[in-house]
N, C-alpha and C. Protein backbone atom coordinates (compact mmCIF):
# COMPACT_ATOMS: atom_id res chain seq x y z
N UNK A 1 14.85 15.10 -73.71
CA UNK A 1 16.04 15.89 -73.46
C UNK A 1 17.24 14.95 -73.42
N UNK A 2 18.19 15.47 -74.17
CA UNK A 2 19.36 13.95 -74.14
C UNK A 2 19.97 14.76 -72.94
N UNK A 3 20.68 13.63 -72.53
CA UNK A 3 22.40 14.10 -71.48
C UNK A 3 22.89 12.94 -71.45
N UNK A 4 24.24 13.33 -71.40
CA UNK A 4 25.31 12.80 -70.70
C UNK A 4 26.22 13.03 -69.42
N UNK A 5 26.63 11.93 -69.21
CA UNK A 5 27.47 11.47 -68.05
C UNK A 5 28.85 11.01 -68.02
N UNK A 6 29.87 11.86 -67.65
CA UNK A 6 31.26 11.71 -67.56
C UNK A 6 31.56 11.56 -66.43
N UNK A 7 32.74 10.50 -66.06
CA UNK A 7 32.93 10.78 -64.30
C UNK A 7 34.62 10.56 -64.54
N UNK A 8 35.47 10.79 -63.52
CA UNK A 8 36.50 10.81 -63.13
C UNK A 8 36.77 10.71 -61.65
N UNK A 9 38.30 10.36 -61.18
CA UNK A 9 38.52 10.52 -59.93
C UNK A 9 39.76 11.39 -59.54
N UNK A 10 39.96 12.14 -58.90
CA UNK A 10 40.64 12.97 -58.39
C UNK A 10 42.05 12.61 -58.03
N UNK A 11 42.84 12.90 -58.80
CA UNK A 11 43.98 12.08 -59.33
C UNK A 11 45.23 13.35 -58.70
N UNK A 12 46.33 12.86 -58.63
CA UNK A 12 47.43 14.04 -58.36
C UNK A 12 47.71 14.72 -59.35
N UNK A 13 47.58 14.31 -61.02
CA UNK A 13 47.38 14.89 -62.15
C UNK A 13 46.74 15.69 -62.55
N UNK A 14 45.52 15.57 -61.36
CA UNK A 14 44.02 16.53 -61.91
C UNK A 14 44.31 17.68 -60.81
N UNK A 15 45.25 17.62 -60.06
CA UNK A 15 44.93 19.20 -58.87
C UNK A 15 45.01 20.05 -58.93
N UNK A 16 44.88 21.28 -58.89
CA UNK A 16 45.14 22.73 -59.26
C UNK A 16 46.78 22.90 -59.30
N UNK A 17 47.50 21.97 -57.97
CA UNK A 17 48.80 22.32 -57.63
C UNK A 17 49.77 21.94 -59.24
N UNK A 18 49.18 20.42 -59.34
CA UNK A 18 50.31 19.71 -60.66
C UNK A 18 49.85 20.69 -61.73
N UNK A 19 48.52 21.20 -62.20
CA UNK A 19 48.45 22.05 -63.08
C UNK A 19 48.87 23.24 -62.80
N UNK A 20 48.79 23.66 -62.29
CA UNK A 20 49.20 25.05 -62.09
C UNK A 20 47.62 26.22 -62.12
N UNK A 21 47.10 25.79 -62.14
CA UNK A 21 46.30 26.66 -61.71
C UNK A 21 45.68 26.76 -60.01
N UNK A 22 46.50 26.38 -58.95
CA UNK A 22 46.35 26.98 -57.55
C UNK A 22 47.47 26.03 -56.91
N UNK A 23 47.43 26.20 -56.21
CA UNK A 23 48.72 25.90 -54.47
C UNK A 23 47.89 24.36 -54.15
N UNK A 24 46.85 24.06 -54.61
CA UNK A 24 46.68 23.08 -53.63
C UNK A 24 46.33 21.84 -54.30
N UNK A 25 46.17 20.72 -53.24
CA UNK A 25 45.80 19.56 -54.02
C UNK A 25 44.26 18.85 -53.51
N UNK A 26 43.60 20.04 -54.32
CA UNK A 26 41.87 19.65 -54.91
C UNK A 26 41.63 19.62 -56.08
N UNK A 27 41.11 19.19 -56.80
CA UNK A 27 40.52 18.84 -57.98
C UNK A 27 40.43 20.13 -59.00
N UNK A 28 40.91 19.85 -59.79
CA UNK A 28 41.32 21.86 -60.47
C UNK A 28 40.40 21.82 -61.48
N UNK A 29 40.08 23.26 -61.41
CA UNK A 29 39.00 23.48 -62.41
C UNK A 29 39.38 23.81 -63.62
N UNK A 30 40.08 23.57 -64.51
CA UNK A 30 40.70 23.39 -65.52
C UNK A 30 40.29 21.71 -65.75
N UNK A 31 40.53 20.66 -64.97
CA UNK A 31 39.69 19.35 -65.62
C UNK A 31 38.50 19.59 -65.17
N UNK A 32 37.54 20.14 -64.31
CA UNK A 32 36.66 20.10 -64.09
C UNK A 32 35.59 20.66 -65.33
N UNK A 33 36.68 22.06 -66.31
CA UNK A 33 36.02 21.92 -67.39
C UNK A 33 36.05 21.21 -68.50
N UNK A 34 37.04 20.67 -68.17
CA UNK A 34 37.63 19.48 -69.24
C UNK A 34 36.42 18.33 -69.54
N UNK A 35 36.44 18.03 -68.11
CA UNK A 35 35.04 16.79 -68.04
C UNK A 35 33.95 17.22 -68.02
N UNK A 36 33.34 18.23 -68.21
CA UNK A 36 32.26 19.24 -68.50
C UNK A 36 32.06 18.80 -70.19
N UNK A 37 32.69 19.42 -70.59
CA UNK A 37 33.35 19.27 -72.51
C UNK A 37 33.11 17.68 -72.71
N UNK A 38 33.52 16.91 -71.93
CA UNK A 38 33.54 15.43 -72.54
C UNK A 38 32.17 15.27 -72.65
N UNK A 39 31.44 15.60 -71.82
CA UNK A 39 30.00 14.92 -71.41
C UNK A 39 29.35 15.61 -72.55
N UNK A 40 29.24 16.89 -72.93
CA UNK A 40 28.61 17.52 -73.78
C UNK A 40 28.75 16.81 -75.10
N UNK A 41 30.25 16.50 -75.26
CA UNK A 41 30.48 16.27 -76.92
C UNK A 41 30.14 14.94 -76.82
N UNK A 42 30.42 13.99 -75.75
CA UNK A 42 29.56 12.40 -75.76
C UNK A 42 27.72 12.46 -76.00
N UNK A 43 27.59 13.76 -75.27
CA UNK A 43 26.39 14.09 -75.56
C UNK A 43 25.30 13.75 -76.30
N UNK A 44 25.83 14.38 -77.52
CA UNK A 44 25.74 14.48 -78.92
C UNK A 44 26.46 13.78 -80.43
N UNK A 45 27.37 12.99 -80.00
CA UNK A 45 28.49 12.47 -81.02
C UNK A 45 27.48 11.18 -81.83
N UNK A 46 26.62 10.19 -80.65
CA UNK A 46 26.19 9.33 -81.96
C UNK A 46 25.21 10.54 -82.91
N UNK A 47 24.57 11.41 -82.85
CA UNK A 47 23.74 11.78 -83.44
C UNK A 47 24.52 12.84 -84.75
N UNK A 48 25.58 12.20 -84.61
CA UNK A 48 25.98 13.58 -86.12
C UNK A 48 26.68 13.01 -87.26
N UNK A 49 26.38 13.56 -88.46
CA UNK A 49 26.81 12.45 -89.45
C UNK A 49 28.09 12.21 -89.95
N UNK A 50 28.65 11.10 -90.04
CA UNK A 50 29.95 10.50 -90.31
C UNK A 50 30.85 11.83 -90.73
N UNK A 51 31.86 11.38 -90.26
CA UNK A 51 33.07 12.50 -90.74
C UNK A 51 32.71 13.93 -89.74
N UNK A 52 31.91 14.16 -88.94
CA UNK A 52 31.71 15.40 -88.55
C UNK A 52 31.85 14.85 -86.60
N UNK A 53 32.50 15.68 -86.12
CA UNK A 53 32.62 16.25 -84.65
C UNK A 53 32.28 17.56 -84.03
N UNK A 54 32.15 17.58 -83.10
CA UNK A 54 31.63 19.28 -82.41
C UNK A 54 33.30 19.55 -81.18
N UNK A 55 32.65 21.09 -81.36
CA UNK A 55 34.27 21.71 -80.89
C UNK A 55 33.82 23.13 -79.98
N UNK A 56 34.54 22.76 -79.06
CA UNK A 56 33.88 23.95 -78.11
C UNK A 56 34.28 25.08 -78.76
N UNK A 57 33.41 26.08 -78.44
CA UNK A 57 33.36 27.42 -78.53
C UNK A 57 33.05 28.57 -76.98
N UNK A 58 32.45 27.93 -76.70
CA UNK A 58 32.03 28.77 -75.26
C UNK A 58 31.81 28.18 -73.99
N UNK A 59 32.12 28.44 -72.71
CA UNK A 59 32.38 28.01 -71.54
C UNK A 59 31.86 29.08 -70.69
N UNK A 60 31.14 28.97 -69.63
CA UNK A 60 30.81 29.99 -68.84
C UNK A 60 30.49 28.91 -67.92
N UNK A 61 31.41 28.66 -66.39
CA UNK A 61 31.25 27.83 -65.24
C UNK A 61 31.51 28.47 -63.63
N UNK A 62 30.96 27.97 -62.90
CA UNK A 62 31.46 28.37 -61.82
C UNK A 62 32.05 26.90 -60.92
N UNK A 63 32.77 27.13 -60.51
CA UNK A 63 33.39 25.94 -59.54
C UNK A 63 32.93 26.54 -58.20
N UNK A 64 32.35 25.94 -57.22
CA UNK A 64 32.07 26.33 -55.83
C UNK A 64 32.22 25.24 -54.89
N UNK A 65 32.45 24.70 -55.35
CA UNK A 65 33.50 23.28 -53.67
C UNK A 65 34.86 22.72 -54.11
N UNK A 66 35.60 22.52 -53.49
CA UNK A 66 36.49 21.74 -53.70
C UNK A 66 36.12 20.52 -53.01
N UNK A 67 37.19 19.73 -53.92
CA UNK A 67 37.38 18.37 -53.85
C UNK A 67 38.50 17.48 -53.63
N UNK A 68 38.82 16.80 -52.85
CA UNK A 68 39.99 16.31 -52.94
C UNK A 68 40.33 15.25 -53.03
N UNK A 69 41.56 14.73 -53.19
CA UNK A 69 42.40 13.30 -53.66
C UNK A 69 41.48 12.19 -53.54
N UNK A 70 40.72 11.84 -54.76
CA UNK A 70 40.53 9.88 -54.33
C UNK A 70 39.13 10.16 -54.72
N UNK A 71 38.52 11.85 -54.79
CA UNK A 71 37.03 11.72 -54.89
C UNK A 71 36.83 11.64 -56.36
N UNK A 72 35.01 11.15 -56.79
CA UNK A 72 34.52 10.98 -57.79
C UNK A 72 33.65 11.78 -58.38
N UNK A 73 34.28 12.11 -59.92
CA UNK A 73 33.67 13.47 -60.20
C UNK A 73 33.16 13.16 -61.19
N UNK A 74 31.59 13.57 -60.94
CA UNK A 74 30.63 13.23 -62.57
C UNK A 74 29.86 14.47 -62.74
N UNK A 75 30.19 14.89 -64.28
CA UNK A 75 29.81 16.09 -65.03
C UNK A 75 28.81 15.58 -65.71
N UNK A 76 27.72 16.50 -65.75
CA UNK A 76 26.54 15.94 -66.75
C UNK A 76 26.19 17.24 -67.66
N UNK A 77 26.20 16.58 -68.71
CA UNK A 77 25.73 17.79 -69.67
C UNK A 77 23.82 17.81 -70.31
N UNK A 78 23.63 18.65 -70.62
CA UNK A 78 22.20 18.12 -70.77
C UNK A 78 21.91 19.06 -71.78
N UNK A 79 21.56 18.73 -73.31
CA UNK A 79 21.22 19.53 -74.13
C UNK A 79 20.04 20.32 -73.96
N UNK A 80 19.76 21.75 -74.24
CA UNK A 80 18.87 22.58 -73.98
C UNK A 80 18.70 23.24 -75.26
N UNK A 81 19.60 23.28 -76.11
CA UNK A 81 19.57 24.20 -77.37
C UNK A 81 19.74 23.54 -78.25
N UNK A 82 19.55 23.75 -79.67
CA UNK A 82 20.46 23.36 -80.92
C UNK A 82 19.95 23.98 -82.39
N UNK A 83 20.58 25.14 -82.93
CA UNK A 83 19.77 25.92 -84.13
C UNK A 83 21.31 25.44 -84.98
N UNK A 84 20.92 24.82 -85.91
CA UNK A 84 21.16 24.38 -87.30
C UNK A 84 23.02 23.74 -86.61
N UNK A 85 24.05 24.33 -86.52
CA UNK A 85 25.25 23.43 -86.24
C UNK A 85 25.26 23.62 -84.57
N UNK A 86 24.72 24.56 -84.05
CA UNK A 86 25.02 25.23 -82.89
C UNK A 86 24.49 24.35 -81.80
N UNK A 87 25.41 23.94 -80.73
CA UNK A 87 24.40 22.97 -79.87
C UNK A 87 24.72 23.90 -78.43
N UNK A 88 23.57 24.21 -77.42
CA UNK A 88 24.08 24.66 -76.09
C UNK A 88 23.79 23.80 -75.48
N UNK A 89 24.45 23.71 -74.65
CA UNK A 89 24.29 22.76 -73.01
C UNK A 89 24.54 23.10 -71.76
N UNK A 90 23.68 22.48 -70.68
CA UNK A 90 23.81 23.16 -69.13
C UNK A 90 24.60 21.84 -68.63
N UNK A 91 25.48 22.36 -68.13
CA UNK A 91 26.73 21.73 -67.25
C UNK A 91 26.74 22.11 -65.91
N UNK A 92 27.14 20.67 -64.90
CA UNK A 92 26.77 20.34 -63.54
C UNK A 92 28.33 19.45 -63.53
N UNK A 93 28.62 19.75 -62.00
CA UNK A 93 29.88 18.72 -61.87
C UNK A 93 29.56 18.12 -60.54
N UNK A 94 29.35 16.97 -60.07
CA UNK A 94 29.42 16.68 -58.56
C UNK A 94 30.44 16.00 -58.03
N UNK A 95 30.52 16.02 -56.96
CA UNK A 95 31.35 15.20 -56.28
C UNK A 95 30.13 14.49 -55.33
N UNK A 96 29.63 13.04 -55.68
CA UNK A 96 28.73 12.65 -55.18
C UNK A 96 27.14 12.92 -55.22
N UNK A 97 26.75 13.53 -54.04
CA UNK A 97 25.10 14.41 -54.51
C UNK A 97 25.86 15.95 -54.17
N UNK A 98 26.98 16.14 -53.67
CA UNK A 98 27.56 17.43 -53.85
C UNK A 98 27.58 18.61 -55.11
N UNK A 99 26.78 19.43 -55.75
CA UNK A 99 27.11 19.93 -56.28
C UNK A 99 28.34 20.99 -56.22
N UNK A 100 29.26 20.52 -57.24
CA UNK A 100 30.66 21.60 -57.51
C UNK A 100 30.80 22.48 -58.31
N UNK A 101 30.20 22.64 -59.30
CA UNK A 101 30.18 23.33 -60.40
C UNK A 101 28.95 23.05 -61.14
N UNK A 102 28.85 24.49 -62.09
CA UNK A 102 27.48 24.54 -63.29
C UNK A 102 28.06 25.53 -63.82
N UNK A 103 26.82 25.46 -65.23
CA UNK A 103 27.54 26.69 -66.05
C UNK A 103 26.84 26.15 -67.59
N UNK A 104 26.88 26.86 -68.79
CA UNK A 104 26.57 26.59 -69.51
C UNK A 104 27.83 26.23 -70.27
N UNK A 105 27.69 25.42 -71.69
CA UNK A 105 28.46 25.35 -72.82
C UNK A 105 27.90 25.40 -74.22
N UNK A 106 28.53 26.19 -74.85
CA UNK A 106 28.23 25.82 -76.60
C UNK A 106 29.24 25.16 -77.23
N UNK A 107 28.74 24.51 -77.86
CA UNK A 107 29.72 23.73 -78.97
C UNK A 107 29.15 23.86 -80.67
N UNK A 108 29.62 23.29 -81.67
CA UNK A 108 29.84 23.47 -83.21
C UNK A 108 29.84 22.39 -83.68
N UNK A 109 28.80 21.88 -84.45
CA UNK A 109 29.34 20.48 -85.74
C UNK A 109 30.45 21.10 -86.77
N UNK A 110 31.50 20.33 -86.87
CA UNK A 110 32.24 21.04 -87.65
C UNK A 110 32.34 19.68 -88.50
N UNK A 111 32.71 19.65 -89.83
CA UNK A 111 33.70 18.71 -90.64
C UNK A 111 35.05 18.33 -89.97
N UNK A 112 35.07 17.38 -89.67
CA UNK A 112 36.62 17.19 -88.89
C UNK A 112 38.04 17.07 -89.87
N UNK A 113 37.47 16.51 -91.19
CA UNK A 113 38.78 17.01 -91.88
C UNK A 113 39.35 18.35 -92.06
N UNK A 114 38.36 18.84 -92.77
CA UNK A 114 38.00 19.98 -93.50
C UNK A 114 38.72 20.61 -92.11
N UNK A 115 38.12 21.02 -90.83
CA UNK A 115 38.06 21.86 -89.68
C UNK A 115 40.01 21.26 -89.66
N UNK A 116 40.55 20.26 -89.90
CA UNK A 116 41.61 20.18 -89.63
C UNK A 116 42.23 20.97 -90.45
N UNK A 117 42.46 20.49 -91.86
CA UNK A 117 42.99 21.30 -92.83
C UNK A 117 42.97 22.61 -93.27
N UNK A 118 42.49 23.13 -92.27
CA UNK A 118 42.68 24.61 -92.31
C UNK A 118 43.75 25.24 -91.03
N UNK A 119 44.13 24.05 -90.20
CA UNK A 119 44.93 24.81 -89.39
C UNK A 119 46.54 25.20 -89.74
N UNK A 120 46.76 24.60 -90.89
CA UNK A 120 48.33 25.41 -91.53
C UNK A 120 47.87 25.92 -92.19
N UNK A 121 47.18 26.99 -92.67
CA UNK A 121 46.88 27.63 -93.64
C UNK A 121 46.76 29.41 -93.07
């Protein structure tokens, strides 16, 4: 089973308050899915062939602790799926042995040019 491991620290940049998604200054779940996404696509990135990247498509998380200023946050993704481009993964966020969040993700091998050059079009 592959996985990966992303970590971060709880920055005044990362709080719900500077983002705007809540009043306060804990760790906002908006990066919390952010670093969810990293771990998945680190996941999987040596294994896909040149010129090609994966791109989220689906997110389904729950956040259930907060966290605050100074703490260390490691998301692990852990592949469970993968039919022909399609990869799923189960996503975990801790703060320590704290679990904060889970949830699943899908992501896409796409052509990264190609997937670019279609966005003015």
């Amino acid at each position: 089973m592959k996985e990966f491991t992303a970590k971060t620290i709880v920055t005044q940049e990362k709080t719900a308050l500077r983002m705007g998604s809540g009043n306060l200054e804990v760790f906002a779940t908006p990066y919390m899915v952010a670093l969810m996404e990293q771990a998945a696509a680190a996941c999987v990135s040596d294994t896909l062939p040149a010129g090609s990247t994966t791109v989220g498509t689906q997110i389904s998380v729950s956040h259930v602790k907060a966290s605050p200023l100074g703490a260390e946050i490691a998301a692990k993704a852990v592949l469970t799926a993968q039919e022909g481009r399609t990869y799923t993964f189960s996503v975990e966020a801790y703060e320590g042995e704290a679990l904060i969040g889970s949830g699943t993700h899908t992501r896409v091998m796409v052509d990264a040019e190609r997937f670019m050059s279609k966005l003015n079009k």
